[in-house]
PDB file of N, CA and C in Angstrom:
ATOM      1  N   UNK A   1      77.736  78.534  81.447  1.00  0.00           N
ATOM      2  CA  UNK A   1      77.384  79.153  82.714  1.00  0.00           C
ATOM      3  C   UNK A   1      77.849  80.596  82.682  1.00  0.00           C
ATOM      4  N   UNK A   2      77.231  81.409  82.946  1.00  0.00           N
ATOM      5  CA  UNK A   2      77.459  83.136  83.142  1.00  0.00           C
ATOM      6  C   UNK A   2      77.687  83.170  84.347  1.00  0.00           C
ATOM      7  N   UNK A   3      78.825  84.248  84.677  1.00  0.00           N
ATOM      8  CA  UNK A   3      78.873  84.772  86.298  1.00  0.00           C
ATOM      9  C   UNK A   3      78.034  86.216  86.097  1.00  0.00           C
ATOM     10  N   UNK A   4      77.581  86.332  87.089  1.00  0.00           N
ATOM     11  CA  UNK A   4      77.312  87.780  86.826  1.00  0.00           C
ATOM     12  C   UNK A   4      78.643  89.150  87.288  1.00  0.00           C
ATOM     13  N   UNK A   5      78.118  90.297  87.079  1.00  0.00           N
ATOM     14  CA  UNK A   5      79.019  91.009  87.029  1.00  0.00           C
ATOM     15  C   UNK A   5      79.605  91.236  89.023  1.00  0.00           C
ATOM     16  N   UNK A   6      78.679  90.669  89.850  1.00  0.00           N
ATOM     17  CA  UNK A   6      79.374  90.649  91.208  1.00  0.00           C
ATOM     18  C   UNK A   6      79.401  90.087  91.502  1.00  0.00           C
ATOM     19  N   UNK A   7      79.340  88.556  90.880  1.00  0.00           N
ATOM     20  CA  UNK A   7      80.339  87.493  90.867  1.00  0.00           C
ATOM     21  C   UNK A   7      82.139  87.215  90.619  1.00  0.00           C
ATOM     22  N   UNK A   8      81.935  87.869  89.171  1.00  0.00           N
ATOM     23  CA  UNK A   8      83.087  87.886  88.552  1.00  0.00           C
ATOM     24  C   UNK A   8      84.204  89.325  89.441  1.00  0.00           C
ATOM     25  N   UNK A   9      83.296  90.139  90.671  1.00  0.00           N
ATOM     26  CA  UNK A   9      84.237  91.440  90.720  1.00  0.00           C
ATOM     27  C   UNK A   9      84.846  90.962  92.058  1.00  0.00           C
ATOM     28  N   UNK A  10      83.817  89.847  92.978  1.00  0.00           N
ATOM     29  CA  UNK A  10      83.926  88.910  94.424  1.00  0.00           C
ATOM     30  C   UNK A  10      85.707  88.507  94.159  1.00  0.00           C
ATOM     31  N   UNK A  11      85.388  87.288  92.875  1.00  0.00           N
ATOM     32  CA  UNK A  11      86.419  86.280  92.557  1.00  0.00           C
ATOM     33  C   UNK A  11      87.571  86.921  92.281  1.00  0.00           C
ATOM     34  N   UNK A  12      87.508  88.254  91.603  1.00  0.00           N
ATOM     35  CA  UNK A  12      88.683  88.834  91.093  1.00  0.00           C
ATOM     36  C   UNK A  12      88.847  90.004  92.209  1.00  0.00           C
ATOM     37  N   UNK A  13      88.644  90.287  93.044  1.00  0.00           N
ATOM     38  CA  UNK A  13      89.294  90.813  94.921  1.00  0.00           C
ATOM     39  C   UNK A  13      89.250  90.275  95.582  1.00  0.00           C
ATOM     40  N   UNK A  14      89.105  89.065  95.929  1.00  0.00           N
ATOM     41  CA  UNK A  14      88.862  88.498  96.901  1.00  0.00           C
ATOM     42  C   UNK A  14      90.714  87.422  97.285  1.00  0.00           C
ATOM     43  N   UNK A  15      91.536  87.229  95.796  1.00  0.00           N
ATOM     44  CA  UNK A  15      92.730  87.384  96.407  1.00  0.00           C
ATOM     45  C   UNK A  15      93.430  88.422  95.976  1.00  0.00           C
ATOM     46  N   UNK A  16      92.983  89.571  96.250  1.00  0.00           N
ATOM     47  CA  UNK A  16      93.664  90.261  96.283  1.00  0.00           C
ATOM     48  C   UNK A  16      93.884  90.856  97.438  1.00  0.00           C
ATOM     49  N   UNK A  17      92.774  90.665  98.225  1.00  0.00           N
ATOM     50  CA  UNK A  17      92.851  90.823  99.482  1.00  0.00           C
ATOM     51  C   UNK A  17      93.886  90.536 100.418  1.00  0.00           C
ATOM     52  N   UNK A  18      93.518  89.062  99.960  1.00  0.00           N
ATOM     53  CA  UNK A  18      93.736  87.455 100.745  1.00  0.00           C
ATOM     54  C   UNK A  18      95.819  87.944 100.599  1.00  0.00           C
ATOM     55  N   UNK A  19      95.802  87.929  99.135  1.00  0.00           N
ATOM     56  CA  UNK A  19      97.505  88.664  99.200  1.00  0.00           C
ATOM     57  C   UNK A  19      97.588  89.476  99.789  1.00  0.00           C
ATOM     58  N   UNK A  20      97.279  90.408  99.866  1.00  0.00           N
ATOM     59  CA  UNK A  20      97.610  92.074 100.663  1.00  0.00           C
ATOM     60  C   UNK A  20      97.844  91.274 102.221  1.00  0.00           C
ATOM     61  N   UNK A  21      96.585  90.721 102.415  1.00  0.00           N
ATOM     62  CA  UNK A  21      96.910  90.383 103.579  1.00  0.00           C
ATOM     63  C   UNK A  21      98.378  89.540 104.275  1.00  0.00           C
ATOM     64  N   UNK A  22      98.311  88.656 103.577  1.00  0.00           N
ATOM     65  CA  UNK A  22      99.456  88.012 103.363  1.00  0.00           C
ATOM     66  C   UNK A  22     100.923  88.746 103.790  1.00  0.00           C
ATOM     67  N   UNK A  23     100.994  89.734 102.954  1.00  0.00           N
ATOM     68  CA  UNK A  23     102.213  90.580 102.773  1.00  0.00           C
ATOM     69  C   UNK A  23     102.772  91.644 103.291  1.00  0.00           C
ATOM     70  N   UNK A  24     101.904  92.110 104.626  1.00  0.00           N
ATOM     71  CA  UNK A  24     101.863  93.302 105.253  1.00  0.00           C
ATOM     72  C   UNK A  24     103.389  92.804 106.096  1.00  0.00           C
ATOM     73  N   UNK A  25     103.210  91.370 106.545  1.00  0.00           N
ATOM     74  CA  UNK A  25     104.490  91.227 107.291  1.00  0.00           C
ATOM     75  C   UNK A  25     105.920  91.040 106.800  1.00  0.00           C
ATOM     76  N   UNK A  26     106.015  91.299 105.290  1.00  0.00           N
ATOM     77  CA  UNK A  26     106.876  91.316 104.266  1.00  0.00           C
ATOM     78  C   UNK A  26     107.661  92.497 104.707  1.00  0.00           C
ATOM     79  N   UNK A  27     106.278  93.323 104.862  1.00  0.00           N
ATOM     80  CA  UNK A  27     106.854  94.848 105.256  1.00  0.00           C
ATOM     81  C   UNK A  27     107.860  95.247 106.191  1.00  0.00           C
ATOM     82  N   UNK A  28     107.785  94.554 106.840  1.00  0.00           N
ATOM     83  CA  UNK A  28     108.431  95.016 108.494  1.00  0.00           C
ATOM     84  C   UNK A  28     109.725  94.530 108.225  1.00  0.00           C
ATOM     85  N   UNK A  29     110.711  95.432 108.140  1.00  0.00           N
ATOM     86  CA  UNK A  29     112.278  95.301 108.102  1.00  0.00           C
ATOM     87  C   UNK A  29     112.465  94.373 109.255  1.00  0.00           C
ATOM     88  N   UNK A  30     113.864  93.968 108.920  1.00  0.00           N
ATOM     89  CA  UNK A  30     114.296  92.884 110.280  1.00  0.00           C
ATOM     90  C   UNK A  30     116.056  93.590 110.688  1.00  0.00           C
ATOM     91  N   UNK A  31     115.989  94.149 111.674  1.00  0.00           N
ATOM     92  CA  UNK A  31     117.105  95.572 111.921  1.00  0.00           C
ATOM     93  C   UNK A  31     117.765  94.385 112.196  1.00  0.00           C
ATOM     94  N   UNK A  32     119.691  94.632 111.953  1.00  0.00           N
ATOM     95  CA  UNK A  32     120.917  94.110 112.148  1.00  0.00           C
ATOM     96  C   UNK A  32     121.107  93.747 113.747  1.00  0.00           C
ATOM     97  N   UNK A  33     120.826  92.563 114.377  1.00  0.00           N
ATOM     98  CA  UNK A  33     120.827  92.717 115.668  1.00  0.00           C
ATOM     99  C   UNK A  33     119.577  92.231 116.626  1.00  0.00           C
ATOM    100  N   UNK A  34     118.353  92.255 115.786  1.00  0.00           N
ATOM    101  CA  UNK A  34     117.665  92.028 116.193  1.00  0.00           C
ATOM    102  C   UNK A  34     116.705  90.354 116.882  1.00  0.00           C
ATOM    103  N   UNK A  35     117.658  89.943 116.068  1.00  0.00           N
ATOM    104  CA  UNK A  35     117.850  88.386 116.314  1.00  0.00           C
ATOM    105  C   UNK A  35     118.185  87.707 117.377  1.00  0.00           C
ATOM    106  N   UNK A  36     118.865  88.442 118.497  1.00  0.00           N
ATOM    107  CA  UNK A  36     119.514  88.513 119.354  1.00  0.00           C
ATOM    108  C   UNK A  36     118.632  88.907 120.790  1.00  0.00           C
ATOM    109  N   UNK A  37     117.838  89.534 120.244  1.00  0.00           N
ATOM    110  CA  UNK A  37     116.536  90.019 121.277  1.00  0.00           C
ATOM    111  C   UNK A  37     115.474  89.127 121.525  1.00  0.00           C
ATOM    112  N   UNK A  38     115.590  88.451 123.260  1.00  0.00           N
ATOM    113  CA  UNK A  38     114.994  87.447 123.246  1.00  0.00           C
ATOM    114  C   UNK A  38     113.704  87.765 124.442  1.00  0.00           C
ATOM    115  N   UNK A  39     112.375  87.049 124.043  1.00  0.00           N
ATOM    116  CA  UNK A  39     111.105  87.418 125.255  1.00  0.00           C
ATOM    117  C   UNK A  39     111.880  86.546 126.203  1.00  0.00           C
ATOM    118  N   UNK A  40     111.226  87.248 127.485  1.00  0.00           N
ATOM    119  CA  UNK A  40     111.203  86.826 128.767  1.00  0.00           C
ATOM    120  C   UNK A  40     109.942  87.038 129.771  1.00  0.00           C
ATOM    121  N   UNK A  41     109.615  86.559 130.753  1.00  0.00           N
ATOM    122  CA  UNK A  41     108.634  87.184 131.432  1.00  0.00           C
ATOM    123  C   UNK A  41     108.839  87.718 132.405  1.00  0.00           C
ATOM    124  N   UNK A  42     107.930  88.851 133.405  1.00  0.00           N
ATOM    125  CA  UNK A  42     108.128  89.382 134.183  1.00  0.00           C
ATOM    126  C   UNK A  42     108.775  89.377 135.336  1.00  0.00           C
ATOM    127  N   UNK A  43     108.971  88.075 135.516  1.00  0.00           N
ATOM    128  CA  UNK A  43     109.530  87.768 136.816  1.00  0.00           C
ATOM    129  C   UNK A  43     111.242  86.998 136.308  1.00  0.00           C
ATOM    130  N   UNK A  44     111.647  87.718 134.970  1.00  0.00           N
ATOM    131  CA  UNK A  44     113.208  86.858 135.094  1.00  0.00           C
ATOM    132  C   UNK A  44     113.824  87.971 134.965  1.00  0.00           C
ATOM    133  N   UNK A  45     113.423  89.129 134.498  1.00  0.00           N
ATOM    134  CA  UNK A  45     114.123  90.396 134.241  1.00  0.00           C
ATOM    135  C   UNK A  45     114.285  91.139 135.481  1.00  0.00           C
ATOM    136  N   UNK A  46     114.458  90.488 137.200  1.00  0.00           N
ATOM    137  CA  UNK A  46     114.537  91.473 138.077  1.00  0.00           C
ATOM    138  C   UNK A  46     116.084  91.944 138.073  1.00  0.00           C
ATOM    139  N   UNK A  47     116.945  91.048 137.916  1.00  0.00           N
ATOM    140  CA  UNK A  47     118.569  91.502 137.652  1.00  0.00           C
ATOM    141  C   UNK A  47     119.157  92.190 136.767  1.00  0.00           C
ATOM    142  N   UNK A  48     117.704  92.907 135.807  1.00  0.00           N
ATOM    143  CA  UNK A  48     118.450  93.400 134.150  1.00  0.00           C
ATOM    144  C   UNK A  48     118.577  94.991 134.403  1.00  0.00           C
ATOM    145  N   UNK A  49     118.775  95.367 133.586  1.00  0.00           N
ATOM    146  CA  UNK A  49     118.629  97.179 133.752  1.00  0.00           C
ATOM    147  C   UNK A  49     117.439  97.318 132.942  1.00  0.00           C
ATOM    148  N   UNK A  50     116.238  98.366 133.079  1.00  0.00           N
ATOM    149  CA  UNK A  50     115.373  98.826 131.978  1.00  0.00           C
ATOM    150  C   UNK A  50     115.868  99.530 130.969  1.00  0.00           C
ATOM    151  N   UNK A  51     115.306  99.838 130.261  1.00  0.00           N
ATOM    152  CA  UNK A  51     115.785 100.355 128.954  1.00  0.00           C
ATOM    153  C   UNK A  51     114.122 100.938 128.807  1.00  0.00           C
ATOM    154  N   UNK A  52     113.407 100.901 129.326  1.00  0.00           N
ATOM    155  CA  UNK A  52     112.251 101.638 129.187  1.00  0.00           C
ATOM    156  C   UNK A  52     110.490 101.079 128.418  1.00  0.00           C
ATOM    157  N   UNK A  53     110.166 101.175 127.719  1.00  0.00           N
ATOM    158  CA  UNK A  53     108.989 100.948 127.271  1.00  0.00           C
ATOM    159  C   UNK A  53     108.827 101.140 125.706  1.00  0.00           C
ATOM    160  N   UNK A  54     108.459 100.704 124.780  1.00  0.00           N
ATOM    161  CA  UNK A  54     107.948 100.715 123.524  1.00  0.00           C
ATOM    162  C   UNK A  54     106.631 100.485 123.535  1.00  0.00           C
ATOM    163  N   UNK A  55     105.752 100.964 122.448  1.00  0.00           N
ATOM    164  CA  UNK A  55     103.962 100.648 122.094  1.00  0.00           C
ATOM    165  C   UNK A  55     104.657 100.666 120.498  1.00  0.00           C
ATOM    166  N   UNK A  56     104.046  99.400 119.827  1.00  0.00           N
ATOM    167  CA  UNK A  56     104.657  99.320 119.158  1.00  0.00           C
ATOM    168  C   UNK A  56     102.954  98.852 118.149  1.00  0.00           C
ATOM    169  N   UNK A  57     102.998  99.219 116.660  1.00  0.00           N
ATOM    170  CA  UNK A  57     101.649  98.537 116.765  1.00  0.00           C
ATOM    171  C   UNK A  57     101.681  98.286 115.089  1.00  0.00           C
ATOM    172  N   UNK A  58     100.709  97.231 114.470  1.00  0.00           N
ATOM    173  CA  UNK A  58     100.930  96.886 113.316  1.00  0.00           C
ATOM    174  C   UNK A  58      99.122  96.994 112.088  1.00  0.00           C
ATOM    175  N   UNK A  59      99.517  96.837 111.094  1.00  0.00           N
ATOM    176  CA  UNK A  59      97.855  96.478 110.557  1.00  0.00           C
ATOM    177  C   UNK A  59      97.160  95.119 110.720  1.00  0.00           C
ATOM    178  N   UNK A  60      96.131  95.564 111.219  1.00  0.00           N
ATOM    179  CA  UNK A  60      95.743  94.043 111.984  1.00  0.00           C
ATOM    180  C   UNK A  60      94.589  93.493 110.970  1.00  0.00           C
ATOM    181  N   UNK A  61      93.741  94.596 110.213  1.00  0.00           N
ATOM    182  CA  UNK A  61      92.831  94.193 108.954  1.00  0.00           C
ATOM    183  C   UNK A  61      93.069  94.945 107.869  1.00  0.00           C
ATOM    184  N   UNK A  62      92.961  93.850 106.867  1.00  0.00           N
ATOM    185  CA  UNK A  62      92.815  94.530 105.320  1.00  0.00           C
ATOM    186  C   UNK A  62      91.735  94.640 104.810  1.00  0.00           C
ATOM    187  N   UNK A  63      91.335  95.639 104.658  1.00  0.00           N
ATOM    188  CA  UNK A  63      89.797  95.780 104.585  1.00  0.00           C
ATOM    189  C   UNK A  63      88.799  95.710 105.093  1.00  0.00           C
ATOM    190  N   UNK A  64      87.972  94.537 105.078  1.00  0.00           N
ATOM    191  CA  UNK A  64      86.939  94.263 105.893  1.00  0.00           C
ATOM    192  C   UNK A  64      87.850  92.508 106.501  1.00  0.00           C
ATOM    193  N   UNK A  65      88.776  92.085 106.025  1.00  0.00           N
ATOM    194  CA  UNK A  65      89.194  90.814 106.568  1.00  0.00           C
ATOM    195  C   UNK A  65      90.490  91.217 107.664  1.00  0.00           C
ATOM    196  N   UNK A  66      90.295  90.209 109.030  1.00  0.00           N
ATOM    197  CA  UNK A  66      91.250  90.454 110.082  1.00  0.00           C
ATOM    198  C   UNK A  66      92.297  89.648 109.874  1.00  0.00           C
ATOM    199  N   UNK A  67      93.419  90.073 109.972  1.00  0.00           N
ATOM    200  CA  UNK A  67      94.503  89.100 109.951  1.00  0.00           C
ATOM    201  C   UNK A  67      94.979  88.380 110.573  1.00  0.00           C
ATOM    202  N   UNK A  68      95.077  87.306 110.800  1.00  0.00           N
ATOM    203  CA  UNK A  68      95.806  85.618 111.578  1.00  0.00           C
ATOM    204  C   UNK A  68      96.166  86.059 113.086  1.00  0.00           C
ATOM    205  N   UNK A  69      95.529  86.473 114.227  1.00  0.00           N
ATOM    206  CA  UNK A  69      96.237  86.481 115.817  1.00  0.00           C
ATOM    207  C   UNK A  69      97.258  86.442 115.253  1.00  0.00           C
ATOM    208  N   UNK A  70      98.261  85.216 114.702  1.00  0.00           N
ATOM    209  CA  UNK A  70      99.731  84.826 114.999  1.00  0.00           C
ATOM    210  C   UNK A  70     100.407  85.895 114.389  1.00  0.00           C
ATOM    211  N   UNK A  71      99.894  85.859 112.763  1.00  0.00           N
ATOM    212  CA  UNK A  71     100.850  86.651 112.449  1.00  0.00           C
ATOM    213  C   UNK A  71     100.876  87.762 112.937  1.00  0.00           C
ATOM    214  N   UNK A  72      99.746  88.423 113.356  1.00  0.00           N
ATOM    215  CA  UNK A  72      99.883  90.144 113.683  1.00  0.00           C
ATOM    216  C   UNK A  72     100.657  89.995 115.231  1.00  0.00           C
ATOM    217  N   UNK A  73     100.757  89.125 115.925  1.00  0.00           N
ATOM    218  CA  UNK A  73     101.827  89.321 117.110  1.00  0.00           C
ATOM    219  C   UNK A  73     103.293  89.086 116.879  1.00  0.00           C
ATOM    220  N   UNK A  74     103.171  87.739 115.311  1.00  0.00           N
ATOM    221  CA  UNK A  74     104.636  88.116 115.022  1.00  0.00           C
ATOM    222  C   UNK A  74     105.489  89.795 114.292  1.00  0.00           C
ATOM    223  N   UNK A  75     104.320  89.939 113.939  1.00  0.00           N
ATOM    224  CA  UNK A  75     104.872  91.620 113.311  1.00  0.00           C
ATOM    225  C   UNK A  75     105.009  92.384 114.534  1.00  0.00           C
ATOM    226  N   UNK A  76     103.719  92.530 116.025  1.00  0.00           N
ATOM    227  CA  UNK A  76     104.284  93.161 117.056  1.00  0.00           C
ATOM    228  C   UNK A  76     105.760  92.726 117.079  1.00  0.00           C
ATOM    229  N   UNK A  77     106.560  91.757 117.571  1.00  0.00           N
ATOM    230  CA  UNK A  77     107.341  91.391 118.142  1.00  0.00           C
ATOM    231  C   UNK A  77     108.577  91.572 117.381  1.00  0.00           C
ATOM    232  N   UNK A  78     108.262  91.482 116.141  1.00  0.00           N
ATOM    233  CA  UNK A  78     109.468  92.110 115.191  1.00  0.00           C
ATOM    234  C   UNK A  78     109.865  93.323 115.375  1.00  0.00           C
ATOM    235  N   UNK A  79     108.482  94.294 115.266  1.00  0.00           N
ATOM    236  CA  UNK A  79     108.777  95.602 115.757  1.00  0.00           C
ATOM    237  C   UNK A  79     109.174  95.840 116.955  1.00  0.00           C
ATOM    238  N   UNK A  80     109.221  95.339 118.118  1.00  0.00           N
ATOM    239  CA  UNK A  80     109.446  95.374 119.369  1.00  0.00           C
ATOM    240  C   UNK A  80     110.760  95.379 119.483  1.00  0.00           C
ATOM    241  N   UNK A  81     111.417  93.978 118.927  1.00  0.00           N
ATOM    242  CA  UNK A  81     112.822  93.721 118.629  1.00  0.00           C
ATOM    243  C   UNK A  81     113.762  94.867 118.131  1.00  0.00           C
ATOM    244  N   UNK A  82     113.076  95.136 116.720  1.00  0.00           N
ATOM    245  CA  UNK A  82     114.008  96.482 116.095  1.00  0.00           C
ATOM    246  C   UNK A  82     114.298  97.640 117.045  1.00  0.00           C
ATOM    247  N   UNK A  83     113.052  98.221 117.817  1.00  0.00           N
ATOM    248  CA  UNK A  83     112.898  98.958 118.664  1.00  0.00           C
ATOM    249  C   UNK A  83     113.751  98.361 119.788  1.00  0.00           C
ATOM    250  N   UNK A  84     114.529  97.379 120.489  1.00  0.00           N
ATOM    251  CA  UNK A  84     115.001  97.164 121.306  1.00  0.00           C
ATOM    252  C   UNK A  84     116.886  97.185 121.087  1.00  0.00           C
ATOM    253  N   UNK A  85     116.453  96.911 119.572  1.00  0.00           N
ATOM    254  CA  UNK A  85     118.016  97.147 119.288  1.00  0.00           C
ATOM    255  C   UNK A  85     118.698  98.649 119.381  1.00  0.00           C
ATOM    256  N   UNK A  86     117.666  99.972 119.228  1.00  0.00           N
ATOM    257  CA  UNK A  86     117.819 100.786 119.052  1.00  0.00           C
ATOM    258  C   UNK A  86     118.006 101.226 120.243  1.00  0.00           C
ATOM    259  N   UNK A  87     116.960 100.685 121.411  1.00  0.00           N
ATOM    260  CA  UNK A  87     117.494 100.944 123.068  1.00  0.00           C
ATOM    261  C   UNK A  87     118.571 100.665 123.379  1.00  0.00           C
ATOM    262  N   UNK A  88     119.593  99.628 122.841  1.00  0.00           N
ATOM    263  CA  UNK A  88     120.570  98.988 123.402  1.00  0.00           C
ATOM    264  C   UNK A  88     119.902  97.896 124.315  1.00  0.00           C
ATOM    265  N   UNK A  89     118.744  97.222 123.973  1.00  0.00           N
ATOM    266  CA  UNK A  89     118.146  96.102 124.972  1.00  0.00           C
ATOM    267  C   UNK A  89     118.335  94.749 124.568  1.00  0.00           C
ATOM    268  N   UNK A  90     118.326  93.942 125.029  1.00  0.00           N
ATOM    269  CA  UNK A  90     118.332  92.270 124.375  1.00  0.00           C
ATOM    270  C   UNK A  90     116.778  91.661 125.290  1.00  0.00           C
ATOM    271  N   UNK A  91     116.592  91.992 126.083  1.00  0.00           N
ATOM    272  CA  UNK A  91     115.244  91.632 126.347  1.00  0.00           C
ATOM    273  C   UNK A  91     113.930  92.287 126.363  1.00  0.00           C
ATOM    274  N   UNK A  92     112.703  91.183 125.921  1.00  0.00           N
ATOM    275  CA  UNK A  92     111.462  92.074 126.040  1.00  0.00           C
ATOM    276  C   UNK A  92     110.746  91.617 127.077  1.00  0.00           C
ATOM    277  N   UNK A  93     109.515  91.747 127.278  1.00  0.00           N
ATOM    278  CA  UNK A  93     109.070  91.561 128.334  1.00  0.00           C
ATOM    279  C   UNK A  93     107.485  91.918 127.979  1.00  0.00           C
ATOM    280  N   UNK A  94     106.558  90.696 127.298  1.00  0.00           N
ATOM    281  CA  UNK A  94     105.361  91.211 126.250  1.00  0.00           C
ATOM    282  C   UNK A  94     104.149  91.978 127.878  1.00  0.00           C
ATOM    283  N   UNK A  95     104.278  93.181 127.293  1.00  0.00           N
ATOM    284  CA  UNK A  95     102.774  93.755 128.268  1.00  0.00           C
ATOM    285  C   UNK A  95     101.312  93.689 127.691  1.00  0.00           C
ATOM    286  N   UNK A  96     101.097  94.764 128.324  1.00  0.00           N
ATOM    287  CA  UNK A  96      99.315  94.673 127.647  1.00  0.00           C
ATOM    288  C   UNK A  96      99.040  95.356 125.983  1.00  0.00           C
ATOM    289  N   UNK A  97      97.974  94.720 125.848  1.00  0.00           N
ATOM    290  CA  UNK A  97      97.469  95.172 124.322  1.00  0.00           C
ATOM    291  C   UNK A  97      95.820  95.582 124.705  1.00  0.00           C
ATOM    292  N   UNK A  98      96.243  96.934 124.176  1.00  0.00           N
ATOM    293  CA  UNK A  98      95.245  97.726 124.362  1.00  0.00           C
ATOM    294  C   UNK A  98      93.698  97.253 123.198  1.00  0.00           C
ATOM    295  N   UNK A  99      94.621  97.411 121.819  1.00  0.00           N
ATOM    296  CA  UNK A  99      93.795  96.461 120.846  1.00  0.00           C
ATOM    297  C   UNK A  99      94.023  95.577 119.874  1.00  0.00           C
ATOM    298  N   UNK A 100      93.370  95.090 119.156  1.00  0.00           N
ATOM    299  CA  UNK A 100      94.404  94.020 118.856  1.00  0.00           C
ATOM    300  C   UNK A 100      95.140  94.948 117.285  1.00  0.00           C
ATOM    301  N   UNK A 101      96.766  94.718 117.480  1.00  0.00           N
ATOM    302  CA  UNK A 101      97.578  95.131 116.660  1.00  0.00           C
ATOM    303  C   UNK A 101      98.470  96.015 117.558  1.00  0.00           C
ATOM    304  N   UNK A 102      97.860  96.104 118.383  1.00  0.00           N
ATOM    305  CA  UNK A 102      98.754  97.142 119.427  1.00  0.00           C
ATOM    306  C   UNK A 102      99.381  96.083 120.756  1.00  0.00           C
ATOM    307  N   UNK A 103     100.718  96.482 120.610  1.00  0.00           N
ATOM    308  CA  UNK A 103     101.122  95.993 122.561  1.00  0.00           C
ATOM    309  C   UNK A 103     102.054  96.651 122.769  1.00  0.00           C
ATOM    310  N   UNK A 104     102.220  96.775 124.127  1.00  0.00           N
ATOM    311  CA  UNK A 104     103.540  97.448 124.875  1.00  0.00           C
ATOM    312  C   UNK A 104     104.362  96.107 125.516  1.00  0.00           C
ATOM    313  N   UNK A 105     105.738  96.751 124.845  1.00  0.00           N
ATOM    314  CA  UNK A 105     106.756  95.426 125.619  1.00  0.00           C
ATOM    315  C   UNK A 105     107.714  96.752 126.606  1.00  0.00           C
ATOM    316  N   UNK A 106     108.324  95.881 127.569  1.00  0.00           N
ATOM    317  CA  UNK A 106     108.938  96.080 128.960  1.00  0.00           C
ATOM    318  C   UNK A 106     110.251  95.913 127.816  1.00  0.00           C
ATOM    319  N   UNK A 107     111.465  96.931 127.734  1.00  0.00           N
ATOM    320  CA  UNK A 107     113.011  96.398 127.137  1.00  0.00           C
ATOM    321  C   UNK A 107     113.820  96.301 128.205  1.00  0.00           C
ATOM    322  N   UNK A 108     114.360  95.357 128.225  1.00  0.00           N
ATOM    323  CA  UNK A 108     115.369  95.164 129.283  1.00  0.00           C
ATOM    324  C   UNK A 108     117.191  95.013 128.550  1.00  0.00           C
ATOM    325  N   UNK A 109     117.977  95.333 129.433  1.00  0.00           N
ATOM    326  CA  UNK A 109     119.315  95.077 129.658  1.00  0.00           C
ATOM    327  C   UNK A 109     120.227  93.736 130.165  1.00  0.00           C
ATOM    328  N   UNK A 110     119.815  92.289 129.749  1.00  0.00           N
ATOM    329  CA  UNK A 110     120.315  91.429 130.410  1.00  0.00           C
ATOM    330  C   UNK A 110     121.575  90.852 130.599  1.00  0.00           C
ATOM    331  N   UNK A 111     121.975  90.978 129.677  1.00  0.00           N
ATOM    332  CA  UNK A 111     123.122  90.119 129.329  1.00  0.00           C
ATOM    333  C   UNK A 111     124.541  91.276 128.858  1.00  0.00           C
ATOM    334  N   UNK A 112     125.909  90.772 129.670  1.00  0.00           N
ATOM    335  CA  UNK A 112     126.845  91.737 129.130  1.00  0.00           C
ATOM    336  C   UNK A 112     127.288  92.019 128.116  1.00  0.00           C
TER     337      UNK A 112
END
């Protein structure tokens, strides 16, 4: 059996993609502290202090392929976190997403 030549070029990018894709969330450091930064929703953070706003945003396609909803909100939220450690915040508070790979979280001050 012969492949032809855009057969054989499909099979040989096609995980390479599939990896790339994979690995973008490899990328995203996990800051000292950040573990500690927990979601909440809008209505539990009225007793906290703000700490202000982050837009925080990640790669959502590799190429022509989109990457997993889940994972690209777990990379938002990682980034959100790091960014909250740097506020001095322990809470987030997930807002709107403008597109997908992009959201703004609420940082809050909860806990002493």
């Amino acid at each position: 059996m012969r492949f032809s030549k855009v057969m054989l070029a499909f099979t040989g990018a096609l995980p390479l993609v599939a990896g790339l894709g994979g690995c973008t969330s490899m990328m995203i450091g996990v800051r000292d502290g950040s573990d500690r930064v927990s979601l909440a929703d809008a209505n539990q953070v009225g007793g906290c202090q703000s700490k202000g706003e982050t837009i925080v945003s990640v790669v959502a396609k590799v190429g022509f392929i989109k990457r997993l909803p889940e994972a690209v909100e777990a990379d938002l939220y990682q980034l959100a976190r790091n960014n909250a450690v740097d506020a001095g915040a322990d809470t987030l508070v997930k807002g709107e997403s403008k597109a997908f790979g992009q959201r703004t979280f609420g940082m809050y001050k909860c806990r002493p």
